[in-house]
Structures are given as C-alpha cells and as structure tokens.
Protein backbone atom coordinates (compact mmCIF):
# COMPACT_ATOMS: atom_id res chain seq x y z
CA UNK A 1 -26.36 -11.87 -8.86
CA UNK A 2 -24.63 -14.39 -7.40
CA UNK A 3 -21.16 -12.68 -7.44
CA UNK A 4 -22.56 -9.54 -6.08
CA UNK A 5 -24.23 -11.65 -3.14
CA UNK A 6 -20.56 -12.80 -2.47
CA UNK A 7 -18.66 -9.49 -3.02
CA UNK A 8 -20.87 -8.19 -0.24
CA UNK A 9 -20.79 -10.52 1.99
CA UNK A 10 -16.87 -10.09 1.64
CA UNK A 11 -17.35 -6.85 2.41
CA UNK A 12 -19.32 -7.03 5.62
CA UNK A 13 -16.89 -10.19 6.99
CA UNK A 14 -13.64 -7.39 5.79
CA UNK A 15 -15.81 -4.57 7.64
CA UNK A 16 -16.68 -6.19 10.56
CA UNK A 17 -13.13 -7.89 10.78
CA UNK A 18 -11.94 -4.11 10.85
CA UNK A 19 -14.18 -3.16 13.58
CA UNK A 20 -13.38 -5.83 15.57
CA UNK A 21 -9.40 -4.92 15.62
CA UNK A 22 -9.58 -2.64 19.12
CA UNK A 23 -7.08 0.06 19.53
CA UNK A 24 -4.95 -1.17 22.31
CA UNK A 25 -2.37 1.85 22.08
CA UNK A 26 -1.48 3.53 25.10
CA UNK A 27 -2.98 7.02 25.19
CA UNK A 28 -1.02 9.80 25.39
CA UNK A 29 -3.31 12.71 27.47
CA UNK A 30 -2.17 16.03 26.13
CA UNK A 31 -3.28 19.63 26.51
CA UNK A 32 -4.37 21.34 22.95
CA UNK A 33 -1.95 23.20 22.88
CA UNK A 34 0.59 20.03 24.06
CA UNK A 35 -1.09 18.12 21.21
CA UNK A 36 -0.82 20.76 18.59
CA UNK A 37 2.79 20.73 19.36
CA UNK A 38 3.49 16.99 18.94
CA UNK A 39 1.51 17.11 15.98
CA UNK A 40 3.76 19.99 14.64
CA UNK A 41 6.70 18.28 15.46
CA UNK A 42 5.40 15.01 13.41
CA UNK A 43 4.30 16.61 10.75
CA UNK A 44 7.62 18.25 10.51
CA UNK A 45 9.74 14.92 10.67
CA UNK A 46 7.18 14.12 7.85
CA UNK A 47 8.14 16.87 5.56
CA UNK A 48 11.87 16.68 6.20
CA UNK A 49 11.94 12.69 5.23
CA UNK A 50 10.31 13.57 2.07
CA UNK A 51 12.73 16.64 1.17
CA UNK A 52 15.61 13.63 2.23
CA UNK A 53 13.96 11.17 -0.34
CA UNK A 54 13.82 14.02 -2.80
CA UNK A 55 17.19 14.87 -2.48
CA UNK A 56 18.53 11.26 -2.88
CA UNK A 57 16.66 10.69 -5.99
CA UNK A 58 18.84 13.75 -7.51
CA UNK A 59 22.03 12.49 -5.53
CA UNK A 60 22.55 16.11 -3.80
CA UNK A 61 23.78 15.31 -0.49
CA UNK A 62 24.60 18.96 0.59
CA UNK A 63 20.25 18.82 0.05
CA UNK A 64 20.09 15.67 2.31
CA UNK A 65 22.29 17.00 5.12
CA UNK A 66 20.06 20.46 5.04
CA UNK A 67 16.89 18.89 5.17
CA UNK A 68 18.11 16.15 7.96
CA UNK A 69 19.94 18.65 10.03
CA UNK A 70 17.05 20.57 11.48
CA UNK A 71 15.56 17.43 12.87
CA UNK A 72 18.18 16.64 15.34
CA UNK A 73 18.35 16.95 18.93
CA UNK A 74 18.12 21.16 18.06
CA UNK A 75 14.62 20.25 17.26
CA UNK A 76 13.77 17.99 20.20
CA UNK A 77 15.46 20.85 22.69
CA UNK A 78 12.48 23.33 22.05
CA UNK A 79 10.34 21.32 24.28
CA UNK A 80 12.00 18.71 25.92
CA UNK A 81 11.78 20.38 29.46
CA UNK A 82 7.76 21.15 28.74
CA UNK A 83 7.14 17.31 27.88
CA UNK A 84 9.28 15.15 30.38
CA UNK A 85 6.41 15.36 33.29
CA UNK A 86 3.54 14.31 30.60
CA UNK A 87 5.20 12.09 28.18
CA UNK A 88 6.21 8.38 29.29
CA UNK A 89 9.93 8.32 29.58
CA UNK A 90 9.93 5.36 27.08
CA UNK A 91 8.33 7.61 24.68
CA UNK A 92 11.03 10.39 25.07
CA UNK A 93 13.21 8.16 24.76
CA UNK A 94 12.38 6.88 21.50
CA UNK A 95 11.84 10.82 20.34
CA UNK A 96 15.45 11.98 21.23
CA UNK A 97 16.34 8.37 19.37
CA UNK A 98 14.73 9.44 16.18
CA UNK A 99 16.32 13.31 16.62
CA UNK A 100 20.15 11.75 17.30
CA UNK A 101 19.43 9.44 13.71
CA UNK A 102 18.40 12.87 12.13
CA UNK A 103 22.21 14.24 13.40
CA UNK A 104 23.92 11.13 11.70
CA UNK A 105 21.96 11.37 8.53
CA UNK A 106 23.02 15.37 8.25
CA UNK A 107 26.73 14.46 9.64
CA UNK A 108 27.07 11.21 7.29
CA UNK A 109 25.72 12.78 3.94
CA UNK A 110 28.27 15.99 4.48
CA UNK A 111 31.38 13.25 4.88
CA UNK A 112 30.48 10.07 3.76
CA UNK A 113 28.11 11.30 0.52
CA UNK A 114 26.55 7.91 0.06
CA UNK A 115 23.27 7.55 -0.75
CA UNK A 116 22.88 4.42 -0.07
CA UNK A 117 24.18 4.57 3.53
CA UNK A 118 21.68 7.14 3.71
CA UNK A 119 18.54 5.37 2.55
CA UNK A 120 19.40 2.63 5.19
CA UNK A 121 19.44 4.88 7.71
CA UNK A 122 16.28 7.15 7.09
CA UNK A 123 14.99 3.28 6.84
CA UNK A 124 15.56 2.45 10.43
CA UNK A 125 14.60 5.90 11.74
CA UNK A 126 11.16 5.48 10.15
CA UNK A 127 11.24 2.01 11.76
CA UNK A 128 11.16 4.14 14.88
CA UNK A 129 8.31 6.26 13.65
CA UNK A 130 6.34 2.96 13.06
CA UNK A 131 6.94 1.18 16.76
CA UNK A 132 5.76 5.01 17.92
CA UNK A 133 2.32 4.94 15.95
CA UNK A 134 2.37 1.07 16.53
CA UNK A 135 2.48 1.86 20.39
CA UNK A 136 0.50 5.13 21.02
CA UNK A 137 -1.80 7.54 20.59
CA UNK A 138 -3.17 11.10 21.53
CA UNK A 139 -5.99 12.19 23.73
CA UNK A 140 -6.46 15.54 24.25
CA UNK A 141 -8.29 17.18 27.53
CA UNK A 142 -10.59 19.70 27.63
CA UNK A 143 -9.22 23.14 27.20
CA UNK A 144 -10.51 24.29 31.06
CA UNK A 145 -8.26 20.88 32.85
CA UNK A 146 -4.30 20.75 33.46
CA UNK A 147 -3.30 17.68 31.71
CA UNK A 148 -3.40 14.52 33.29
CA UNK A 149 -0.28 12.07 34.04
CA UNK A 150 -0.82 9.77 30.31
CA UNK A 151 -2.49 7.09 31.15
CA UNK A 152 -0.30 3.54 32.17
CA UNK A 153 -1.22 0.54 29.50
CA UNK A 154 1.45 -1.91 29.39
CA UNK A 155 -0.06 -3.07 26.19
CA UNK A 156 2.20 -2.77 23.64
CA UNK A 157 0.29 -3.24 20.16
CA UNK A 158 2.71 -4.71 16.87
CA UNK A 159 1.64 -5.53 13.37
C-alpha cells in the first residue's frame, strides 16, 4: 500500500509538473488551407528523412540523393511567394535553410557517396527542424477571416 501511495503521488507531482510547463512558442496564425499546406510540407520533410535513413542503412546513395533531392529549394519555391507576408522572416529563413541542406545532401551523396558525411548532415538539418518546433507553433483562423499578421512573441522557448 505504501508503494502505491508513493507511485501516485509521483504521478500527480510528474502530472502537475507537466501542466505547469506553458507553451511559450510564438504562434504562427494561418488560414486552413495555409496550415494544411505547412503541415504537408512537414510531413513531407518527415517522410523523405526516413526514405534517407533507409537508404543509408543499405548504403545506396543513388536512393539517398533521390529521396533528398525533392526537398530542396524546388520544394520551398511552390509557396514561397504565398507565405512571405504571413510567415516571420526568421521563420522563412530557417525553411529555405533546411531546403538548401536537402540540395547538399542530394548533390554530396551523387559525388562524394559517403554515408557518413551524410548522416552528419541530415543530423544538423533535423537540428533545424528541432529549433523550428522548439520556437513555434500553428494557430489556425476561422475559415470566414483573412489571416492575421502571426502574432510578435520575442520568446524564444529551448530545451
């Protein structure tokens, strides 16, 4: 009895402690649509990394270079124009970062072939990913409103 008593009442201090951690990230106010997009995008990046891994673990760097190459700047293009008024330039910024790594990963597995080299470098572009889910987040407004400008917070949140 006297271990449960204290597994729960590590539970509630853990819970609470959880509840307590406020979400300073700067939201991003998107359209539907807008967020969809993003979303797409991410979940895309997503995908690709894990095709990358795959192909590393087999050593096929013609694989690595196919799966990196379509999330370059080509990639980032699509929508660039519709995002620069509603996306904080530090944000884009960091986006069309991530997209030039994706370039170099494709360009370095075709003529360097080193798998190694590649695994440091999908390293620091998910280092990117991280600061970008470390620093913001998305709010969406109702379907019937424009966007709004994304809200200022010079918070910037790190783990």
């Amino acid at each position: 009895m006297r271990k449960i008593r204290r597994i729960i009442v590590c539970l509630l201090i853990s819970t609470s402690a959880v509840a307590a951690d406020a979400d300073n990230r700067q939201t991003l106010i998107l359209s539907e649509a807008q967020r969809d997009h993003v979303l797409e995008e991410m979940r895309a990046l997503l995908s690709g990394t894990r095709n990358i891994l795959m192909a590393l673990s087999t050593d096929d760097m013609a694989s690595v270079a196919q799966s990196a190459r379509p999330l370059g700047l080509g990639m980032a293009h699509k929508a660039e124009d519709h995002f620069k008024s509603v996306l904080p330039k530090e944000f884009m910024q960091l986006g069309m970062s991530l997209h030039q790594d994706f370039d170099q990963i494709a360009a370095d597995a075709e003529s360097r072939k080193d798998p190694k080299l590649t695994l440091r470098q999908l390293s620091d572009a998910m280092s990117k990913c991280v600061a970008c889910h470390d620093t913001y987040r998305i709010g969406t407004t109702p379907s019937s409103e424009q966007p709004a400008q994304a809200q200022k917070h010079e918070h910037h949140h790190h783990h």
